[in-house]
C-alpha atoms as a PDB file:
ATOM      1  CA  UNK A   1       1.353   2.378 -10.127  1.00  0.00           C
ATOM      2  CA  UNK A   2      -1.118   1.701 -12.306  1.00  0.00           C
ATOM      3  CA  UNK A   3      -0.881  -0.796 -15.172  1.00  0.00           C
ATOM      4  CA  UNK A   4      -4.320  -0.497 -17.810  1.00  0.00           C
ATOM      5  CA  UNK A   5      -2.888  -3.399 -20.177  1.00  0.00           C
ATOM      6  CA  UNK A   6      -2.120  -5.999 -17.207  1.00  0.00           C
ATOM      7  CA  UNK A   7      -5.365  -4.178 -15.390  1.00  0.00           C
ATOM      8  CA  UNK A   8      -3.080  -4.099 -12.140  1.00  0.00           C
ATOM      9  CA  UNK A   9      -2.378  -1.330  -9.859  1.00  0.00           C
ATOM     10  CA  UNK A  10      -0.385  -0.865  -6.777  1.00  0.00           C
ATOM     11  CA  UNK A  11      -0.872   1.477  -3.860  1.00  0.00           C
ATOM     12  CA  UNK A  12       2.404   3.079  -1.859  1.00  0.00           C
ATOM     13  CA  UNK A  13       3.474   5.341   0.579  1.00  0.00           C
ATOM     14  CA  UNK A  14      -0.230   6.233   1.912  1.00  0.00           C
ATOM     15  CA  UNK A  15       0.437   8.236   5.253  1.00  0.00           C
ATOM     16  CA  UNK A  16      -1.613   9.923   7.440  1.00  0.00           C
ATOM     17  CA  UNK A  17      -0.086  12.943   9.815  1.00  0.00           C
ATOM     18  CA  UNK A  18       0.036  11.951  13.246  1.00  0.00           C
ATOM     19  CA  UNK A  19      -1.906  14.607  14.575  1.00  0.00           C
ATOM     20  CA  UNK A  20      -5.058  13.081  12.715  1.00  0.00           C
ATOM     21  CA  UNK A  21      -4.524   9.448  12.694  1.00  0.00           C
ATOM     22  CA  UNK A  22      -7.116   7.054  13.800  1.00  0.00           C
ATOM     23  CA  UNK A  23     -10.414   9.911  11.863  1.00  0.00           C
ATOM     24  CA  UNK A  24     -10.860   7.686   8.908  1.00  0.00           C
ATOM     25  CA  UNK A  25      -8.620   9.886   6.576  1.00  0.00           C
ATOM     26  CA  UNK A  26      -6.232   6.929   5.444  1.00  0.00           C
ATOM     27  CA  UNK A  27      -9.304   4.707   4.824  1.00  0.00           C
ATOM     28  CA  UNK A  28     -11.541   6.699   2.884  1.00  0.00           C
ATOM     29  CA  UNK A  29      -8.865   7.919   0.612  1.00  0.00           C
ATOM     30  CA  UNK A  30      -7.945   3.680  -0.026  1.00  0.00           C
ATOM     31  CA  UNK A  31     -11.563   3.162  -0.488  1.00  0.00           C
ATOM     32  CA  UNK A  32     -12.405   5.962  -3.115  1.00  0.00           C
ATOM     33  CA  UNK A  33      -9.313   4.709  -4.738  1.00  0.00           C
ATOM     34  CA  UNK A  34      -9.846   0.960  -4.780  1.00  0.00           C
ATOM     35  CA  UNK A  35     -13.850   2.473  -5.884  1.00  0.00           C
ATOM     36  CA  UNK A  36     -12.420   4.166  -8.611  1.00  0.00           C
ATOM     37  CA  UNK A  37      -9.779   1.383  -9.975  1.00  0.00           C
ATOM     38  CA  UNK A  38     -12.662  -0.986  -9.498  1.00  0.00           C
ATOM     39  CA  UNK A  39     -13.734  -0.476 -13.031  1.00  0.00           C
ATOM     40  CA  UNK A  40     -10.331  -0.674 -14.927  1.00  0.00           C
ATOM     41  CA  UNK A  41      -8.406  -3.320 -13.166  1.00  0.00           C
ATOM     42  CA  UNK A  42      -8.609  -6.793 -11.880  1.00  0.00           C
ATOM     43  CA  UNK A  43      -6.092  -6.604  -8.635  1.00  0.00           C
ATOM     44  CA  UNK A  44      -5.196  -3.824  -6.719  1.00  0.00           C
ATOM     45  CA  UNK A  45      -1.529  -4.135  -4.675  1.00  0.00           C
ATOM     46  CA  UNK A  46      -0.032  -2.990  -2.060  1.00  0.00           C
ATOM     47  CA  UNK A  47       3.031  -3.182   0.618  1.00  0.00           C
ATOM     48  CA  UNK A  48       3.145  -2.790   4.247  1.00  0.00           C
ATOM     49  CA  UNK A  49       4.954  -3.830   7.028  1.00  0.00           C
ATOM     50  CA  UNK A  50       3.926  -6.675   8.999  1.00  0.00           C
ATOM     51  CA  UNK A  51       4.598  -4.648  12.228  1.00  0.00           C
ATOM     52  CA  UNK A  52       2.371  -1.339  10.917  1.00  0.00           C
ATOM     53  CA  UNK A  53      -0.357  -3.185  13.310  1.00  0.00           C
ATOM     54  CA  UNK A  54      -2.639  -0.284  12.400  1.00  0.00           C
ATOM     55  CA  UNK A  55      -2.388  -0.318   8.669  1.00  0.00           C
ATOM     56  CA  UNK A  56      -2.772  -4.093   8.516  1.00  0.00           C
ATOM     57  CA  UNK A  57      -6.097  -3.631  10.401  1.00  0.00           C
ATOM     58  CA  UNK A  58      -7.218  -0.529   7.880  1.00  0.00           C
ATOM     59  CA  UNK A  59      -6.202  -2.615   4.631  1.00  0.00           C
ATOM     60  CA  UNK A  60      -7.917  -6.072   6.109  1.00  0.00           C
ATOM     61  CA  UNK A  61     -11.215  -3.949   6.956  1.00  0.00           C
ATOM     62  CA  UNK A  62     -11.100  -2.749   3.401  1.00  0.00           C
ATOM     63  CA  UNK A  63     -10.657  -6.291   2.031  1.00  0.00           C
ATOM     64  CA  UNK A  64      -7.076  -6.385   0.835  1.00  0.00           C
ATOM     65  CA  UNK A  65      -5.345 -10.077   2.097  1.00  0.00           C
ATOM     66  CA  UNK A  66      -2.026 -11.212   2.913  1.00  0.00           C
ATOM     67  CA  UNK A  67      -0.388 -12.621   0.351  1.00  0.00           C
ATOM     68  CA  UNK A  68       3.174 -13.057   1.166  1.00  0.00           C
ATOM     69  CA  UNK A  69       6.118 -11.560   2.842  1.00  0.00           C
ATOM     70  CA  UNK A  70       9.209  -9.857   1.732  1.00  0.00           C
ATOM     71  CA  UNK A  71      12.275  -8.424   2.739  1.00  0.00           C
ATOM     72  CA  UNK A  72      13.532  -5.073   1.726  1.00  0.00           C
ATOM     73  CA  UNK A  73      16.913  -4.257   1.011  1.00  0.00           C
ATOM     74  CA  UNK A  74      18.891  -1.076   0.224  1.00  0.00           C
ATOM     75  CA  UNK A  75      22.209  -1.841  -1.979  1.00  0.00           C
ATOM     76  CA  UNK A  76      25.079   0.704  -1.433  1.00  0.00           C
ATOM     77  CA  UNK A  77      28.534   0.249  -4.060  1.00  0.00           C
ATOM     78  CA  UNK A  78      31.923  -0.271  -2.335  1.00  0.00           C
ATOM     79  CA  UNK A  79      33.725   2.429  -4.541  1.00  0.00           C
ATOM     80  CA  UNK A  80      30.229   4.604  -2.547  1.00  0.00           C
ATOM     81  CA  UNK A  81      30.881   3.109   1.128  1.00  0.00           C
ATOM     82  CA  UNK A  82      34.464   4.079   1.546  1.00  0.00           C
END
């Protein structure tokens, strides 16, 4: 998401297949993205959960901070659940 006018963005939903994890892939893609937004926005966003003890690591070593925690839901009707 990326928001020129508010000069925000958010990152989501960066994965890395299994079979190459821990190469640097997930990192340098964040990086040349946070490089690139650099010029055009004043705080870059993301989400990830508190127990992704790898990801954490990758988006502290790249300088992103905590900034507080949420819960997330998923709603479902009643005319839907039976």
């Amino acid at each position: 998401v990326f928001s020129p006018r508010w000069r925000v963005a958010a990152l989501g939903n960066v994965t890395t297949h299994p079979d190459v994890r821990g190469r640097g892939l997930g990192a340098g893609v964040v990086a040349a993205l946070c490089a690139r937004l650099r010029t055009s926005v004043d705080h870059v966003t993301l989400n990830v959960r508190a127990d992704n003890a790898a990801a954490v690591r990758l988006y502290e070593r790249l300088g992103f901070s905590r900034v507080a925690g949420f819960t997330e839901c998923a709603l479902t009707s009643a005319a839907a659940a039976g």
